[in-house]
Protein backbone atom coordinates (compact mmCIF):
# COMPACT_ATOMS: atom_id res chain seq x y z
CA UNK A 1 171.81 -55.25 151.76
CA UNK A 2 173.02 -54.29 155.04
CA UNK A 3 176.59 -53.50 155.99
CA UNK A 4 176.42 -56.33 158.71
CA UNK A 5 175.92 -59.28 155.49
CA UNK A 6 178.36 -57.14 153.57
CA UNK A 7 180.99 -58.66 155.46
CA UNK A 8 182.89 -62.18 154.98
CA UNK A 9 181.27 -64.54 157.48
CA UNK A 10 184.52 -66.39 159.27
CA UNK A 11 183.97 -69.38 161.68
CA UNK A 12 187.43 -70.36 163.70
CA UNK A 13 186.87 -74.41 164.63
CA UNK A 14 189.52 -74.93 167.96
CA UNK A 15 189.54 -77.44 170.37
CA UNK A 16 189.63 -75.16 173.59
CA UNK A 17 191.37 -71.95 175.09
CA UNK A 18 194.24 -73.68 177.22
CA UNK A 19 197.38 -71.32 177.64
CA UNK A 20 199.12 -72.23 174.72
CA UNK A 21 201.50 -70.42 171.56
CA UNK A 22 198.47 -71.37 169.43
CA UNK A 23 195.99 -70.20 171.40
CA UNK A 24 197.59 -66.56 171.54
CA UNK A 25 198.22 -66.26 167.95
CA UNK A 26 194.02 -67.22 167.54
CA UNK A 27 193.43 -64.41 170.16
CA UNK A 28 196.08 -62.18 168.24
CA UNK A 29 194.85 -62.18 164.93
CA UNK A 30 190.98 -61.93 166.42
CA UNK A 31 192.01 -58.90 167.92
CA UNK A 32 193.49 -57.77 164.62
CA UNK A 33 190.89 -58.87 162.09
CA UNK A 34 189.19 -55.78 161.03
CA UNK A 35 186.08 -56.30 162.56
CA UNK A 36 184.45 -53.67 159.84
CA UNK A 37 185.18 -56.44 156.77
CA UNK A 38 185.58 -59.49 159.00
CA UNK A 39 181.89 -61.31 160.93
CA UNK A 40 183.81 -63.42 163.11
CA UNK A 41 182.50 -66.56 164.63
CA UNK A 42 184.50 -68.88 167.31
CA UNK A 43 183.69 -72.60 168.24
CA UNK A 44 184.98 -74.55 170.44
CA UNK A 45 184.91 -78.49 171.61
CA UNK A 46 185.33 -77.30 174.83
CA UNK A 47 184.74 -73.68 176.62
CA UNK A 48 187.78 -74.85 178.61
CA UNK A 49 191.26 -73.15 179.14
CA UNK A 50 192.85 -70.04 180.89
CA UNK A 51 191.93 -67.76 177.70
CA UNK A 52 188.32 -68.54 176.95
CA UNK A 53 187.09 -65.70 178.00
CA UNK A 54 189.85 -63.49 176.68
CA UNK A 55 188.07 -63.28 172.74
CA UNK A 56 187.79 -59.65 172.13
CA UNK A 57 183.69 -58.46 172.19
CA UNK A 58 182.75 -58.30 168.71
CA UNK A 59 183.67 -62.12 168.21
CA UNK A 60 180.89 -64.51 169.02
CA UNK A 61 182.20 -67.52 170.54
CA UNK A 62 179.35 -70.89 170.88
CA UNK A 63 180.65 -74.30 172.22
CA UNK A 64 179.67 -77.88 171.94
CA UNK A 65 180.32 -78.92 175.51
CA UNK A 66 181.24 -77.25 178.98
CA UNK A 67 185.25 -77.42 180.18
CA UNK A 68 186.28 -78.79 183.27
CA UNK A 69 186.16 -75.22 184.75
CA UNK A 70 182.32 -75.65 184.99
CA UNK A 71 182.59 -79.76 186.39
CA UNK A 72 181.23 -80.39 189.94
CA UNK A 73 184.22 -81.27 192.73
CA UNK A 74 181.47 -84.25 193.64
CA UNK A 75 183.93 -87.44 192.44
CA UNK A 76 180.79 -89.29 191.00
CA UNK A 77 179.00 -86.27 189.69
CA UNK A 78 182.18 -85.43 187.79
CA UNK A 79 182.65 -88.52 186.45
CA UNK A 80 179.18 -88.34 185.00
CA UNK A 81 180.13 -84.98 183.57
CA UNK A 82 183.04 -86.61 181.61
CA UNK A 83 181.21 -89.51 180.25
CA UNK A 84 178.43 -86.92 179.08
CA UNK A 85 180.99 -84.87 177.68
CA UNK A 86 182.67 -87.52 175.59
CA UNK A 87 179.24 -88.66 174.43
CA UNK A 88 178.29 -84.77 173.37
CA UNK A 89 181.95 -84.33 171.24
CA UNK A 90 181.61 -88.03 169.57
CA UNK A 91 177.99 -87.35 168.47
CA UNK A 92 178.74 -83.84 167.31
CA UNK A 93 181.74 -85.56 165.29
CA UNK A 94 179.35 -87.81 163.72
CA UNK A 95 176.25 -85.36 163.34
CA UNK A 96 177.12 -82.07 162.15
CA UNK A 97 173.75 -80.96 162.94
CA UNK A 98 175.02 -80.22 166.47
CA UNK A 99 177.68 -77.76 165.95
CA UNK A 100 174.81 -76.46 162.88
CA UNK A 101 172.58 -75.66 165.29
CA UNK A 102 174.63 -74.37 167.73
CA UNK A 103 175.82 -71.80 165.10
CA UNK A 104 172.12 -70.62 164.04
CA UNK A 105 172.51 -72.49 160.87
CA UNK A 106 174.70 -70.05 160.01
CA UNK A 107 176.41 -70.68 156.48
CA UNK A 108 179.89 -69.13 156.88
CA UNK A 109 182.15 -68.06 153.87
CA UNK A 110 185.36 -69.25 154.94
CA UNK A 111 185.89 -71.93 158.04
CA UNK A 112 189.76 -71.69 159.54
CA UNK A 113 191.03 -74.77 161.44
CA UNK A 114 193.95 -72.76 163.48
CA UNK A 115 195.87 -75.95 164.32
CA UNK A 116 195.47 -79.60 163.10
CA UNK A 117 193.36 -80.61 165.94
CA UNK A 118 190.55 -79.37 164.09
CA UNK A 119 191.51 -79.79 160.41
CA UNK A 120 189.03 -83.09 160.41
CA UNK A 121 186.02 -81.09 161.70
CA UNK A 122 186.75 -77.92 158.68
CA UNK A 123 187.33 -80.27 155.68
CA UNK A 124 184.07 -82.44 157.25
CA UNK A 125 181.70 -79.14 158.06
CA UNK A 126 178.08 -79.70 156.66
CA UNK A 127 178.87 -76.66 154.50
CA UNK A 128 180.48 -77.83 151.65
CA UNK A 129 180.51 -74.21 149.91
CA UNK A 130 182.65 -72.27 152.71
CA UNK A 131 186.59 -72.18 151.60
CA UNK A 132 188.73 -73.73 153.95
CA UNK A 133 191.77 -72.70 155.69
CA UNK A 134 194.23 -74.66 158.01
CA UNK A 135 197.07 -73.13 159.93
CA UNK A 136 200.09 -75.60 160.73
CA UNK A 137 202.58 -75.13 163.17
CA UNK A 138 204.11 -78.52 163.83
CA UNK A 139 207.93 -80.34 162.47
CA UNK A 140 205.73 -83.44 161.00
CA UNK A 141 208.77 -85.51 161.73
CA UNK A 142 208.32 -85.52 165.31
CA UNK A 143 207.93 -88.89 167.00
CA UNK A 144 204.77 -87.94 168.85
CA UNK A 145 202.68 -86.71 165.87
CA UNK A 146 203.51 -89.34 164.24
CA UNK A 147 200.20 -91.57 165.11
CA UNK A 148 198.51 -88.33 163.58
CA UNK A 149 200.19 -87.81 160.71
CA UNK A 150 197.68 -90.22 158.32
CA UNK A 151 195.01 -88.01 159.26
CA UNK A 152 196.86 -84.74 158.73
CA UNK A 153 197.92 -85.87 155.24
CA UNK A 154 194.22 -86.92 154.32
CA UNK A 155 193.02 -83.34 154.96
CA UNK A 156 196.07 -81.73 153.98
CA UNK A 157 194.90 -81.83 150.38
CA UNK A 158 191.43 -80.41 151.06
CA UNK A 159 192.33 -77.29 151.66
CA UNK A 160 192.14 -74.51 150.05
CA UNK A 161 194.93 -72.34 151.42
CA UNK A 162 197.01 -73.96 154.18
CA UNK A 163 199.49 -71.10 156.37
CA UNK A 164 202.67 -72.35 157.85
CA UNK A 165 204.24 -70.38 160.85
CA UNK A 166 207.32 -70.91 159.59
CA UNK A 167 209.59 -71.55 156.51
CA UNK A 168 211.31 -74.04 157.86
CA UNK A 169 207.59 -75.87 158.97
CA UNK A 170 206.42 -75.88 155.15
CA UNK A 171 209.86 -76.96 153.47
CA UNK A 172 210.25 -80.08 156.13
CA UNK A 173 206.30 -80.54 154.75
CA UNK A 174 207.44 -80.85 151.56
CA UNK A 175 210.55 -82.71 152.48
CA UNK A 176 209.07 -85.54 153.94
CA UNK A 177 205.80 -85.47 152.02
CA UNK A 178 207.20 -84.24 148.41
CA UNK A 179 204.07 -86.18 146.54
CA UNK A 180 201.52 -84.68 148.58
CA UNK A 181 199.08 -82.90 146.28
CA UNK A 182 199.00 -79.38 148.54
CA UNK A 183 196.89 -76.77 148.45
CA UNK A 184 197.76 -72.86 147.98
CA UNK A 185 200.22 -72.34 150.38
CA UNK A 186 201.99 -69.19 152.52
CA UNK A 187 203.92 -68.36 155.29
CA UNK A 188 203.36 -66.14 157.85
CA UNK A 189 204.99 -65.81 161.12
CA UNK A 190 203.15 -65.11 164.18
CA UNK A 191 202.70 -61.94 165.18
CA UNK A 192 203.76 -60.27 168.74
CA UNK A 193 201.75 -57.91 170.55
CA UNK A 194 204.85 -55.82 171.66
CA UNK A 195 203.21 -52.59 173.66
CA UNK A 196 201.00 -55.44 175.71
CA UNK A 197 203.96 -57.66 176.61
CA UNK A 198 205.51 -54.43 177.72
CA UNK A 199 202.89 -52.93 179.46
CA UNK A 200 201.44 -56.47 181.64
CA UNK A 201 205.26 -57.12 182.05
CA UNK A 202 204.96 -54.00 184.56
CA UNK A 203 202.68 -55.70 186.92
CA UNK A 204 203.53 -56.79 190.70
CA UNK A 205 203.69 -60.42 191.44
CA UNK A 206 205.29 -62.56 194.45
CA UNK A 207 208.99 -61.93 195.68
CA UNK A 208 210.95 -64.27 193.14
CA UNK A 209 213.69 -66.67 194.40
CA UNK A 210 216.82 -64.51 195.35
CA UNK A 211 220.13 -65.55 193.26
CA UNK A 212 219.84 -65.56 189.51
CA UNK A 213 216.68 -67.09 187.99
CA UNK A 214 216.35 -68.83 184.76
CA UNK A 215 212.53 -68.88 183.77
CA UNK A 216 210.60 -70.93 180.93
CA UNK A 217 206.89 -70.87 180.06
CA UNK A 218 205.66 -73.61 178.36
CA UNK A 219 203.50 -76.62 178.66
CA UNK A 220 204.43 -79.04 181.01
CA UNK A 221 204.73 -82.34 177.98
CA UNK A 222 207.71 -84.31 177.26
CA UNK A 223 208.67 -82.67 173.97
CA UNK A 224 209.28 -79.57 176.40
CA UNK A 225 212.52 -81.09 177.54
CA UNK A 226 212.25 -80.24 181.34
CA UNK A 227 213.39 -83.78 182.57
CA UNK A 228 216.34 -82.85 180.51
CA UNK A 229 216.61 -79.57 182.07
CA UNK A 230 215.96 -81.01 185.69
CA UNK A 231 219.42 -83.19 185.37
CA UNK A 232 221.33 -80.42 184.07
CA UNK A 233 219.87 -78.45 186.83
CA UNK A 234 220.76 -81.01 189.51
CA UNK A 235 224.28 -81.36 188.35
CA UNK A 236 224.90 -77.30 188.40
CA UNK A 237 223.75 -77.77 191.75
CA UNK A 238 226.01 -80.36 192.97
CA UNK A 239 228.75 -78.48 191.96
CA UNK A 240 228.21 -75.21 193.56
CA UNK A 241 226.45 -73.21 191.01
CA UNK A 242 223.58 -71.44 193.13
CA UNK A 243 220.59 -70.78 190.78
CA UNK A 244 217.00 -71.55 190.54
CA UNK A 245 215.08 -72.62 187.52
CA UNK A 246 211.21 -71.56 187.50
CA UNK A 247 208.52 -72.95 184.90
CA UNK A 248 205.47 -71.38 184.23
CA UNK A 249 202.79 -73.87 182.36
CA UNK A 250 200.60 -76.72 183.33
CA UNK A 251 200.26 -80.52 181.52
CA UNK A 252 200.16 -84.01 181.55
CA UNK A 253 204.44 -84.41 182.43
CA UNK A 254 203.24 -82.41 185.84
CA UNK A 255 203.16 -85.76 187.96
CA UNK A 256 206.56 -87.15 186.23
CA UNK A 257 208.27 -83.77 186.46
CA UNK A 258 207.36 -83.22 190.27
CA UNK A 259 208.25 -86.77 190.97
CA UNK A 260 212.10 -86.20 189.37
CA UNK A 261 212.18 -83.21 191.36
CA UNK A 262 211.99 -84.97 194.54
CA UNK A 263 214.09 -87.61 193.41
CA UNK A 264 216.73 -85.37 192.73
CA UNK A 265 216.00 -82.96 195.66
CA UNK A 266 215.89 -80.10 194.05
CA UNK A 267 212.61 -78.93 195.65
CA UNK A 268 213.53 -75.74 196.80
CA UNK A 269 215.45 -74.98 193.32
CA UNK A 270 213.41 -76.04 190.47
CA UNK A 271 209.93 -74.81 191.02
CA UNK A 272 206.56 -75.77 188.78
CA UNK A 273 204.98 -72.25 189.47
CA UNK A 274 202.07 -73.70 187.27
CA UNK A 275 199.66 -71.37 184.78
CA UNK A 276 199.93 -67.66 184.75
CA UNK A 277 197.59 -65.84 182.96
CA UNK A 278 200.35 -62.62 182.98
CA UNK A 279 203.61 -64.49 182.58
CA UNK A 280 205.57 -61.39 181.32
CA UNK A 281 206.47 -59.88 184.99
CA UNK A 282 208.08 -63.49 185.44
CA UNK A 283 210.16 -63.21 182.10
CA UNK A 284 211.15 -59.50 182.63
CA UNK A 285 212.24 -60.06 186.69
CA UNK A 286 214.02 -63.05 185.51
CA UNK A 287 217.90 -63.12 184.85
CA UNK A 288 217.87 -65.44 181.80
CA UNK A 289 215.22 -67.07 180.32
CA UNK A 290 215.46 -71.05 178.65
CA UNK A 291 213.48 -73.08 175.97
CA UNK A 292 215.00 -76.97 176.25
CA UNK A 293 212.45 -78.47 173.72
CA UNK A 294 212.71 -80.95 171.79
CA UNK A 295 210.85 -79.50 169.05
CA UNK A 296 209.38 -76.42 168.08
CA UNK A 297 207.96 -74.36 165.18
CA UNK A 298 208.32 -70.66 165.41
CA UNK A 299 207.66 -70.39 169.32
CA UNK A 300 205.95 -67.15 170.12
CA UNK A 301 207.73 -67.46 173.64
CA UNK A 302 211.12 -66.81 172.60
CA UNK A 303 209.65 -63.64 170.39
CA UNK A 304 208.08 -62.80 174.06
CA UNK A 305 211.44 -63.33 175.85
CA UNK A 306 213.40 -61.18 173.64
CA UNK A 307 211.36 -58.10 173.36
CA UNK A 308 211.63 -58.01 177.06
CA UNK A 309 215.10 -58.56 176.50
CA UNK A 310 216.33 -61.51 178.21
CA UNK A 311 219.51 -63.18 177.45
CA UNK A 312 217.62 -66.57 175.73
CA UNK A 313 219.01 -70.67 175.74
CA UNK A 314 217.21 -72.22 173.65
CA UNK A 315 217.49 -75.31 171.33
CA UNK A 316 217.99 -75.12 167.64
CA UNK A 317 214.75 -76.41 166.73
CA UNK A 318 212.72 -75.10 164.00
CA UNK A 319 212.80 -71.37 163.60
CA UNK A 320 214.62 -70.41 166.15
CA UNK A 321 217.94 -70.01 164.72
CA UNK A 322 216.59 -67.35 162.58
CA UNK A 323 214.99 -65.53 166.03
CA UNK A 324 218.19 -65.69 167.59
CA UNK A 325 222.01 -65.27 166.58
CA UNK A 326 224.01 -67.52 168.84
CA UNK A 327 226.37 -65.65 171.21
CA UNK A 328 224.76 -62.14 169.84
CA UNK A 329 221.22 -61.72 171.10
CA UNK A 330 220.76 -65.45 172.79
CA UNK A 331 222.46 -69.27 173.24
CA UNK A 332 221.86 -71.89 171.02
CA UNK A 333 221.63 -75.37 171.56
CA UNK A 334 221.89 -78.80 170.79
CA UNK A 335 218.38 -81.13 172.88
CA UNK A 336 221.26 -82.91 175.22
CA UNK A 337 221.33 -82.41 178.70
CA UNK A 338 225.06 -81.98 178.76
CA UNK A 339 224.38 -78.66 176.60
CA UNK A 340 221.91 -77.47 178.81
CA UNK A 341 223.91 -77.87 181.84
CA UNK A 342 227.38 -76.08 179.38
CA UNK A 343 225.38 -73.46 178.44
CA UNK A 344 223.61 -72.16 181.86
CA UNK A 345 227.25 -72.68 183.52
CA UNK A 346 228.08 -70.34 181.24
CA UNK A 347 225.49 -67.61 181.49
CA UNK A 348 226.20 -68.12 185.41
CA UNK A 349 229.96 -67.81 184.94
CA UNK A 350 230.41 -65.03 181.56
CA UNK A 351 228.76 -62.01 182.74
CA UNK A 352 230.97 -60.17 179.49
CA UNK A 353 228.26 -62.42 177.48
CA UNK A 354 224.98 -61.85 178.95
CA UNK A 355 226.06 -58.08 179.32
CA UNK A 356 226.36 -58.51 175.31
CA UNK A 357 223.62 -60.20 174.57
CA UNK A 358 221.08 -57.84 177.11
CA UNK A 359 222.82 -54.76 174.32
CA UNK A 360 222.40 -56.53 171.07
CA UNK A 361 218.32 -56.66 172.77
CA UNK A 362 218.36 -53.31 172.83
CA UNK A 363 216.91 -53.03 169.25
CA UNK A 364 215.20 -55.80 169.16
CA UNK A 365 212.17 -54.05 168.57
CA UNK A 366 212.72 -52.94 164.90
CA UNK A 367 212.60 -56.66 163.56
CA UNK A 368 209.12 -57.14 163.87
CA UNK A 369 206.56 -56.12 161.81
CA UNK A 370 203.30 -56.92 163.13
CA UNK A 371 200.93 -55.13 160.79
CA UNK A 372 202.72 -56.54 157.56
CA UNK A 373 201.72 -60.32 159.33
CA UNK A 374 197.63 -58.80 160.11
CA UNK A 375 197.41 -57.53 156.75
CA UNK A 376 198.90 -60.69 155.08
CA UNK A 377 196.02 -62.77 156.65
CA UNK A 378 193.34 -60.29 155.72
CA UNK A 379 194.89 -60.73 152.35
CA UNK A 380 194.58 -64.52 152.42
CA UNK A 381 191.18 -64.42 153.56
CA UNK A 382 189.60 -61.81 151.27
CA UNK A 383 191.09 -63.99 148.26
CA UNK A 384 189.73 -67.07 149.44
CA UNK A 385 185.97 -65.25 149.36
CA UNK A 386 186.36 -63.75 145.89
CA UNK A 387 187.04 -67.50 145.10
CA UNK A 388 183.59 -68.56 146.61
């Protein structure tokens, strides 16, 4: 037997590659896997998103249908595109033959749905024999999933090993769902690739606003809190507190969002700088950096923020009152406006605080552990195959 079939066939199931906390942790732990025990397979819905191409060379990556990178600008030609597209995904939902074939009839020994986007296509793959492992990094009690959440609880139990990415994201599982029958469950926080963050966050980008700068990244959805943040924004402004707020991230709120903007005529202050495939030089050139959501799990940005030591804002939604101690190495919140707008008055007015807060960063370094998270997974994942 070669070394090659030696190794534990993996197949990843995602949706797409948009710039996204989820998507980095994928392209983390890919990059981590040891690619001498690990035969690593990734497919997509769609070869869509900022990151598609990032997947490191020995990972093969095969998708069902083209992203809207690779759509004509032709209006009725594009449209055509869409309606083929949506006809290609609901077909391969029905027939797994599609996605079969598209993997070489491959049978894999374990199939990983990273996020629960995919948990329907795992638990329904034609190979019933692979182990199957889901990845959840969502509060279930948030009013959006909610329409989701009878679907999430059907596969939930079908699992064979389900990963949280937080504490806090498995006990409020457990809390609202105590009769659920899980599966084997552990949690494992995501991991952050410190010496890269450092190292892009020395590239040169465009002169930045002058005056102090608070900067988020995130995706541009309601959850995110922005319109929040725009009206605390505004009402710093109308009272004399020069500053400009900068988000990096793309999404559905970008029409809404741009729309309030105007409204409020804050054009020139609150700026949708959109995608950036290097958003660290932002972050690190920044004065302060600020998460308003309404709802996170463990949010890889704030893990980003704080190596590059930034004084943080952020809302005390799941996790992150374990990443940060208020008034020590960040600011946390309440999701009110009237916080938001208390707290950045404050960063703009205490400069004894930040100057605090940028010291306690100093060592900021020594509380993660990245290799104890990549060897945790491999651990997970060579269990599940002496199972098979």
């Amino acid at each position: 037997m070669s070394a090659e079939n030696k190794k534990i066939k993996v197949l990843f199931r995602h949706r797409s590659m948009e710039m996204g906390g989820v998507e980095k942790v994928i392209l983390s732990i890919l990059n981590n896997l040891n690619p001498e025990k690990f035969d690593i397979t990734v497919c997509l819905n769609l070869n869509q998103g900022e990151l598609r191409d990032e997947f490191p060379k020995h990972v093969k990556k095969v998708y069902i249908t083209d992203g809207k990178e690779d759509f004509s600008q032709n209006p009725l030609i594009h449209k055509l595109q869409l309606f083929r597209r949506r006809l290609k995904l609901s077909r391969s939902q029905k027939d797994h033959k599609i996605s079969d074939r598209l993997l070489g009839n491959k049978k894999f020994d374990i199939e990983i749905a990273p996020s629960y986007s995919t948990f329907s296509s795992v638990i329904n793959s034609s190979n019933a024999a692979s182990r199957k492992l889901g990845w959840f990094h969502s509060e279930i009690n948030v009013p959006k999933l909610q329409p989701l959440v009878p679907d999430i609880l059907k596969n939930f139990p079908q699992f064979d090993h389900m990963i949280y990415c937080s504490q806090k994201i498995k006990d409020m599982m457990h809390l609202y769902y105590p009769d659920l029958k899980y599966p084997h469950e552990s949690v494992v926080i995501n991991a952050i690739p410190i010496d890269e963050i450092k190292r892009k966050a020395e590239e040169k980008i465009e002169t930045l606003p002058e005056g102090r700068l608070f900067v988020s990244v995130g995706r541009l959805h309601d959850r995110k809190g922005y319109h929040k943040l725009i009206d605390a924004h505004k009402k710093l402004i109308d009272e004399g507190f020069h500053h400009t707020i900068m988000i990096l991230g793309s999404g559905e709120e970008q029409k809404n969002l741009t729309e309030q903007i105007r409204q409020n005529n804050v054009q020139e202050t609150f700026i949708l700088a959109g995608n950036k495939m290097n958003p660290y030089p932002y972050v690190k050139n920044a004065d302060y950096f600020i998460l308003p959501s309404e709802s996170e799990a463990w949010p890889l940005v704030i893990a980003e923020a704080l190596i590059l030591q930034k004084p943080i804002i952020a809302t005390d939604t799941g996790d992150v009152a374990m990443m940060i101690k208020d008034r020590e190495t960040g600011y946390l919140i309440n999701y009110e406006t009237e916080e938001m707008y208390s707290a950045m008055k404050t960063f703009l007015t205490d400069p004894e605080l930040t100057a605090r807060i940028r010291k306690n960063l100093e060592t900021i370094e020594d509380h993660f552990d990245n290799q104890k998270i990549f060897d945790a997974v491999e651990g997970i994942l060579e269990d599940l195959y002496q199972k098979n």
